[in-house]
N, C-alpha and C. Protein backbone atom coordinates (compact mmCIF):
# COMPACT_ATOMS: atom_id res chain seq x y z
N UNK A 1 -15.75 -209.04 -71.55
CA UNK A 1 -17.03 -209.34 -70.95
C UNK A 1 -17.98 -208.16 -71.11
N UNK A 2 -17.52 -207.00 -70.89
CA UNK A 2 -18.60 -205.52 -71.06
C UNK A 2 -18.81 -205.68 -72.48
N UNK A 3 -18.11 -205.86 -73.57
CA UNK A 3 -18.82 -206.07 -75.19
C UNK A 3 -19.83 -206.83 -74.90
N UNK A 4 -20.20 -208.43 -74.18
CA UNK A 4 -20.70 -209.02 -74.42
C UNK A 4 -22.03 -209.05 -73.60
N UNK A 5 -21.86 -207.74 -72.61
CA UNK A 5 -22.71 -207.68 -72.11
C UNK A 5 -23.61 -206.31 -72.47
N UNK A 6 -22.86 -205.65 -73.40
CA UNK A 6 -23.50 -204.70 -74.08
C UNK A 6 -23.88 -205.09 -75.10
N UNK A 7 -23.95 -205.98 -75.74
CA UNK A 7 -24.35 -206.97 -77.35
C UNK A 7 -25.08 -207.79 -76.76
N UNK A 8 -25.95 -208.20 -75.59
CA UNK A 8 -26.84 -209.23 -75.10
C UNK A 8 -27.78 -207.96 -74.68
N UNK A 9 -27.26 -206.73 -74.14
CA UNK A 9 -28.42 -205.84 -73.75
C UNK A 9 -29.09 -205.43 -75.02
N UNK A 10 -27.79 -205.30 -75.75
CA UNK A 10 -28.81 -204.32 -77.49
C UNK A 10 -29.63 -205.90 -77.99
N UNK A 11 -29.29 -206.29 -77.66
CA UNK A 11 -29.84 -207.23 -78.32
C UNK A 11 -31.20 -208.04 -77.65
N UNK A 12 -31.19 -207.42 -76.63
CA UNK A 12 -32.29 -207.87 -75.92
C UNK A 12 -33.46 -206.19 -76.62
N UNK A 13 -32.96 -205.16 -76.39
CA UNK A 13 -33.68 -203.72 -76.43
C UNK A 13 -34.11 -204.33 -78.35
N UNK A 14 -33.04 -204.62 -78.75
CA UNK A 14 -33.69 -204.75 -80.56
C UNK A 14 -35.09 -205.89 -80.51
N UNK A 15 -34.79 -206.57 -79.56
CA UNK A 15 -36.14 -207.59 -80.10
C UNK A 15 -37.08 -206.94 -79.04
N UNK A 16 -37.45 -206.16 -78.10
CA UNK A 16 -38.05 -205.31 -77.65
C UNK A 16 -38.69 -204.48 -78.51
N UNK A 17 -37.86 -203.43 -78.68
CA UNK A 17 -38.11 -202.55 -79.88
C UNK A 17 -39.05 -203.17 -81.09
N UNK A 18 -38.50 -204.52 -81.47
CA UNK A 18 -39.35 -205.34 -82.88
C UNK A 18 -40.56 -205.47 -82.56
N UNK A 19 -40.50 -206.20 -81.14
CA UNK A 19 -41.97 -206.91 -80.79
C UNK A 19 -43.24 -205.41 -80.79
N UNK A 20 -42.54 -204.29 -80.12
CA UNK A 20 -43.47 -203.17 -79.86
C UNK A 20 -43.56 -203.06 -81.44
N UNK A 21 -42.97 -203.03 -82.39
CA UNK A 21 -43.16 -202.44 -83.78
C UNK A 21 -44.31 -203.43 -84.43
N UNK A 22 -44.21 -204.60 -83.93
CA UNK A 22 -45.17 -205.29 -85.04
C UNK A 22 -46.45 -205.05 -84.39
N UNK A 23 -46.53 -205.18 -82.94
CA UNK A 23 -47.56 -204.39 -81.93
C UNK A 23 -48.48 -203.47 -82.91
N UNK A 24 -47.56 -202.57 -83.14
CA UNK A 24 -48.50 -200.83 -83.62
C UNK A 24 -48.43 -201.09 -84.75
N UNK A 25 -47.71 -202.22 -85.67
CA UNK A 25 -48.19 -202.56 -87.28
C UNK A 25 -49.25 -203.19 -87.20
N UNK A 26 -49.58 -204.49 -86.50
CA UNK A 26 -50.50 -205.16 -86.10
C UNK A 26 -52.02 -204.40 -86.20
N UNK A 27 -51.91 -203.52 -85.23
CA UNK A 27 -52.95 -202.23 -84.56
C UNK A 27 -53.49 -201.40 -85.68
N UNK A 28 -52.40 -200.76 -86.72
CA UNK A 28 -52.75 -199.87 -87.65
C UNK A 28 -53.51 -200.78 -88.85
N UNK A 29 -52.65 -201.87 -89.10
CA UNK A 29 -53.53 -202.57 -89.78
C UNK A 29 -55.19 -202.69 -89.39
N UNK A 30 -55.15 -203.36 -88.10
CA UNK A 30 -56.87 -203.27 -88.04
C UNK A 30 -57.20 -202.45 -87.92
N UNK A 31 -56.76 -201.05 -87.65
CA UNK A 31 -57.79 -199.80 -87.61
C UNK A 31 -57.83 -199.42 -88.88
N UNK A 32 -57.12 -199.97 -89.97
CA UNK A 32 -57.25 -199.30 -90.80
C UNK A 32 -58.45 -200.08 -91.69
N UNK A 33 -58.57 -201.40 -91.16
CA UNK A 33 -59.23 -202.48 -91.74
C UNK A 33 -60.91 -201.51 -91.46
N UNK A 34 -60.81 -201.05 -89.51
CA UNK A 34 -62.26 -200.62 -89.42
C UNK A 34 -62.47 -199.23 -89.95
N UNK A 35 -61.20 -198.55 -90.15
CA UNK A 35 -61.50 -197.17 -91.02
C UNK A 35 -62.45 -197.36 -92.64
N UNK A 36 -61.89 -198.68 -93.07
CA UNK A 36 -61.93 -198.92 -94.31
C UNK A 36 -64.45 -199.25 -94.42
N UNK A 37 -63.99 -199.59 -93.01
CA UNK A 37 -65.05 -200.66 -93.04
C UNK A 37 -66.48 -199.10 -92.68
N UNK A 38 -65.46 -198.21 -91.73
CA UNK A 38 -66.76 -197.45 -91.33
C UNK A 38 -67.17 -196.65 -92.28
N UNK A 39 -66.01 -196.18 -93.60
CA UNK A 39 -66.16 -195.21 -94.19
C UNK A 39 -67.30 -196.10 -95.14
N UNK A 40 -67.21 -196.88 -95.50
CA UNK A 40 -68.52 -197.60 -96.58
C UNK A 40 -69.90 -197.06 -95.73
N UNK A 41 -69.75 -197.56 -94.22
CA UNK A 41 -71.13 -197.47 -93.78
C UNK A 41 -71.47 -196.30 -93.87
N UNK A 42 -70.79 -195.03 -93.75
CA UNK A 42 -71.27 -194.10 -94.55
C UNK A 42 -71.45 -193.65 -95.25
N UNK A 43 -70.65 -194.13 -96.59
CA UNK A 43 -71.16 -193.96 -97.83
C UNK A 43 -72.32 -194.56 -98.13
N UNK A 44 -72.77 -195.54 -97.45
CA UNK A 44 -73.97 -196.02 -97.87
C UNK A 44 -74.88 -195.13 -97.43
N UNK A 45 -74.96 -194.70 -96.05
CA UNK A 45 -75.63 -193.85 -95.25
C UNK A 45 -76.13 -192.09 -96.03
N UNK A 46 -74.95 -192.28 -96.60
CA UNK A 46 -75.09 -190.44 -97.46
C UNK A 46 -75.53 -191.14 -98.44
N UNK A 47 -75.26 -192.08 -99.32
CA UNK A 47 -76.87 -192.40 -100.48
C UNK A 47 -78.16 -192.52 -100.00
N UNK A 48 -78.32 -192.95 -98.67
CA UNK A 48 -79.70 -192.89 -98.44
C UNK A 48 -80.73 -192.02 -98.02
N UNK A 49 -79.72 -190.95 -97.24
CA UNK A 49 -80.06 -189.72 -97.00
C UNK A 49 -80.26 -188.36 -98.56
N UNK A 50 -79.06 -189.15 -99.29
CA UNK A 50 -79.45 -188.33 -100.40
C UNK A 50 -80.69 -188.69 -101.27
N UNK A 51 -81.30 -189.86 -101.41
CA UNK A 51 -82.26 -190.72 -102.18
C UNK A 51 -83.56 -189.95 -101.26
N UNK A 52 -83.74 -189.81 -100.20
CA UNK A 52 -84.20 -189.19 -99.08
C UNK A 52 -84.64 -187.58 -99.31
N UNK A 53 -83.67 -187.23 -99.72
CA UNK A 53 -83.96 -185.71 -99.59
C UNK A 53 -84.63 -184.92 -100.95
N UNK A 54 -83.82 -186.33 -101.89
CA UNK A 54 -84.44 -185.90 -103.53
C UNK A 54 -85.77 -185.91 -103.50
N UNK A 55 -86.32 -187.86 -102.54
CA UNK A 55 -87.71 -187.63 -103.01
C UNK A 55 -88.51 -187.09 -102.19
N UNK A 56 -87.88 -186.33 -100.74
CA UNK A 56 -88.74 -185.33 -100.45
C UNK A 56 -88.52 -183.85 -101.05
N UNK A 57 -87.90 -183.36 -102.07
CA UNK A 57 -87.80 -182.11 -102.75
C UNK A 57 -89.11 -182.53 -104.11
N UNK A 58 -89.01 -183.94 -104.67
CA UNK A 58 -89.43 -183.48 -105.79
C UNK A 58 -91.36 -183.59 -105.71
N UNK A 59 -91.70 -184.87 -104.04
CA UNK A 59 -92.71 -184.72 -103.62
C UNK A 59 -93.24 -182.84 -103.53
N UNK A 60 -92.67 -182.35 -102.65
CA UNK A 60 -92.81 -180.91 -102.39
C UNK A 60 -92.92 -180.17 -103.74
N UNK A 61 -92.45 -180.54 -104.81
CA UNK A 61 -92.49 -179.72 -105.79
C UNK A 61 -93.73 -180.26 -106.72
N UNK A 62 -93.63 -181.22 -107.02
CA UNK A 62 -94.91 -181.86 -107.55
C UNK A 62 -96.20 -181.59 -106.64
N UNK A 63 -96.29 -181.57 -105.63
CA UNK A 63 -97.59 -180.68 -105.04
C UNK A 63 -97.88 -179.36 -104.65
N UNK A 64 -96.66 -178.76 -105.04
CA UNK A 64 -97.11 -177.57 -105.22
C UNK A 64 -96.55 -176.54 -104.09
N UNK A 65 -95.64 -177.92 -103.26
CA UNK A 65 -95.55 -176.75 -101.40
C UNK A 65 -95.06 -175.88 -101.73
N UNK A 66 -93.97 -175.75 -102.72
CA UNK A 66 -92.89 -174.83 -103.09
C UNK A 66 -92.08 -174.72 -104.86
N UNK A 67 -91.77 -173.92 -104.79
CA UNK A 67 -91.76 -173.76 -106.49
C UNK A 67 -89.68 -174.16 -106.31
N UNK A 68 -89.35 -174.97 -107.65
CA UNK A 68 -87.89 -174.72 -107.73
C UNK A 68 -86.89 -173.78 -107.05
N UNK A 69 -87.72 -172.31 -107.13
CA UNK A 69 -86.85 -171.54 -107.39
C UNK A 69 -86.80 -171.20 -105.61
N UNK A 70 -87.77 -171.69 -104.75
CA UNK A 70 -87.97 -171.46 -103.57
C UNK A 70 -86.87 -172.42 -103.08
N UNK A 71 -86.91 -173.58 -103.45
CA UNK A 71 -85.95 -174.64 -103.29
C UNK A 71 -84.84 -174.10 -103.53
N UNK A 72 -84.11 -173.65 -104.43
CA UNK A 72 -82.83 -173.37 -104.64
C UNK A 72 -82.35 -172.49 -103.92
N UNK A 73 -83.43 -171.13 -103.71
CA UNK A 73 -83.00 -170.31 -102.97
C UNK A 73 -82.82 -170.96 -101.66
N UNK A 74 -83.22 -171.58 -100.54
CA UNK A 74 -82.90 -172.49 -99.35
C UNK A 74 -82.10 -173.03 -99.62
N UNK A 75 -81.75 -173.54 -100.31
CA UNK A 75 -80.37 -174.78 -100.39
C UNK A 75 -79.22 -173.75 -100.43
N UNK A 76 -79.05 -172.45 -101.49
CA UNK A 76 -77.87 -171.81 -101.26
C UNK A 76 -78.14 -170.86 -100.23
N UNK A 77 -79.04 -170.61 -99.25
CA UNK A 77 -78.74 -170.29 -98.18
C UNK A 77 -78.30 -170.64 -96.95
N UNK A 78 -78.77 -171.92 -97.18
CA UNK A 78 -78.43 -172.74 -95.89
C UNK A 78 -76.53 -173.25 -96.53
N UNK A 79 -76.30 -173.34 -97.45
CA UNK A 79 -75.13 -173.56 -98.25
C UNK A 79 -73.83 -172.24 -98.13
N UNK A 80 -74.54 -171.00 -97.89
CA UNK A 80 -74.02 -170.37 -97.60
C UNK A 80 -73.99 -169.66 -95.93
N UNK A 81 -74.82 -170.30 -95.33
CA UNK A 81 -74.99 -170.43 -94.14
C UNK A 81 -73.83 -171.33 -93.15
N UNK A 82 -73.92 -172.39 -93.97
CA UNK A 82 -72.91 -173.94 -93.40
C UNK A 82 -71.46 -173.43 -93.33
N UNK A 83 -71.14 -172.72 -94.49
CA UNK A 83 -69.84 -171.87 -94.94
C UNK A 83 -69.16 -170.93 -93.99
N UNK A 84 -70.14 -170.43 -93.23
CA UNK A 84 -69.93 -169.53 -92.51
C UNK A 84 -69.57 -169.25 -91.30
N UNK A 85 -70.74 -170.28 -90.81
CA UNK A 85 -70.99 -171.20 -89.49
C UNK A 85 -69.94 -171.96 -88.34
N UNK A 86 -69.55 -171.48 -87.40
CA UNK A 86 -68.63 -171.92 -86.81
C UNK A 86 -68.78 -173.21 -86.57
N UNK A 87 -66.84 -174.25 -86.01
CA UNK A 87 -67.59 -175.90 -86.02
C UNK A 87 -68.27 -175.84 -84.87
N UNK A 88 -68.93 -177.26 -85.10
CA UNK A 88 -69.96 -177.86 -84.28
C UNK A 88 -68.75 -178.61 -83.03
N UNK A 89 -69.52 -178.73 -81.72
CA UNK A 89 -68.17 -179.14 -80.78
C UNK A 89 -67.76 -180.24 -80.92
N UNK A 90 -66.41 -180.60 -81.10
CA UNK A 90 -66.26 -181.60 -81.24
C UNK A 90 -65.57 -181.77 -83.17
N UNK A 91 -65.46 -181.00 -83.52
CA UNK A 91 -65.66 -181.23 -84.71
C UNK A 91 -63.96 -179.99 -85.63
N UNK A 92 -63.54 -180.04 -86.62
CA UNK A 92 -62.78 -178.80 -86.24
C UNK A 92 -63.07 -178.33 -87.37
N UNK A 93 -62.53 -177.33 -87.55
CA UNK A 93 -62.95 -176.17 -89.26
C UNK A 93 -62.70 -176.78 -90.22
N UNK A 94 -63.50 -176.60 -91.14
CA UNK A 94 -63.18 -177.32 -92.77
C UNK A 94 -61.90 -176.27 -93.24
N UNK A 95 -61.32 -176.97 -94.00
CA UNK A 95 -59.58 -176.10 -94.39
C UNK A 95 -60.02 -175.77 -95.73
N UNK A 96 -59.60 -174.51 -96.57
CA UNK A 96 -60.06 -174.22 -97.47
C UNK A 96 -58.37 -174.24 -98.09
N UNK A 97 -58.46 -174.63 -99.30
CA UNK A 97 -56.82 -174.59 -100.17
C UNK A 97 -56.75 -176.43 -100.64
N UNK A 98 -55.68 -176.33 -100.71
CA UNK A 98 -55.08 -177.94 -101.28
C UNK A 98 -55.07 -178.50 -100.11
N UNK A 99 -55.53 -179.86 -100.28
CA UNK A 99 -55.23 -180.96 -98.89
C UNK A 99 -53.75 -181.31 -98.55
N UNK A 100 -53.81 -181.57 -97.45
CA UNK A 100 -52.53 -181.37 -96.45
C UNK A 100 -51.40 -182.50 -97.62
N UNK A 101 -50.49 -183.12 -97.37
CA UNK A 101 -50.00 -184.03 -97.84
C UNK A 101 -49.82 -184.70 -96.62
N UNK A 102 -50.03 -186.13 -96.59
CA UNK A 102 -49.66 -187.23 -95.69
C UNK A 102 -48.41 -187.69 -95.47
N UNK A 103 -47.76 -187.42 -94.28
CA UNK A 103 -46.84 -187.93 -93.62
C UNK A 103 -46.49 -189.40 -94.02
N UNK A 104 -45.55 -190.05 -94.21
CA UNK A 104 -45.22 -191.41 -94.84
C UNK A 104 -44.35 -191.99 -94.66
C-alpha cells in the first residue's frame, strides 16, 4: 500500500510540476511574442528619429548655421561624452568586450 501511495503522490507532484511547466512555456512564448513585437516598434522609431536628425543636420548645413566640420566636431563630442557618462537611473552600463553567451 505505501508503493502505491507513493506512485499516486509522484504522480500527482509530476502532473503538477507539467501543468506549472507549460504555465511558464505558455508565458515565455508570449513575452517573447511582445519582445518580438516591441523591438520593431523601435526599430521603426530609431529610423525616424534618424531620418529626423539627417534632415535637420543637412537643413543647418545648407543654410549656413554651421559648417561640416562644426557638425562633426559635436557629434564626436557628445560621442565621446555618452562613452564616458555614467548610466542614466534605471538603466545599467554598456559592457565593453564580446557579448555574454545565452544561457539555454
Amino acid at each position: 500500500m505505501g508503493d502505491f501511495l507513493s506512485d499516486l503522490f509522484a504522480g500527482a507532484r509530476r502532473k503538477q510540476f507539467e501543468e506549472s511547466l507549460h504555465q511558464v512555456h505558455a508565458g515565455s512564448a508570449h513575452l517573447r511574442v511582445a519582445q518580438k513585437r516591441r523591438i520593431e516598434e523601435l526599430r521603426v522609431e530609431l529610423e525616424r528619429v534618424t531620418l529626423l536628425a539627417r534632415a535637420l543636420a543637412e537643413l543647418c548645413l545648407e543654410k549656413g548655421v554651421l559648417t561640416r566640420e562644426e557638425l562633426q566636431a559635436k557629434l564626436s563630442a557628445l560621442a565621446a561624452a555618452a562613452e564616458t557618462a555614467p548610466p542614466a537611473p534605471g538603466r545599467t552600463q554598456r559592457r565593453s568586450g564580446p557579448p555574454r553567451k545565452r544561457r539555454g
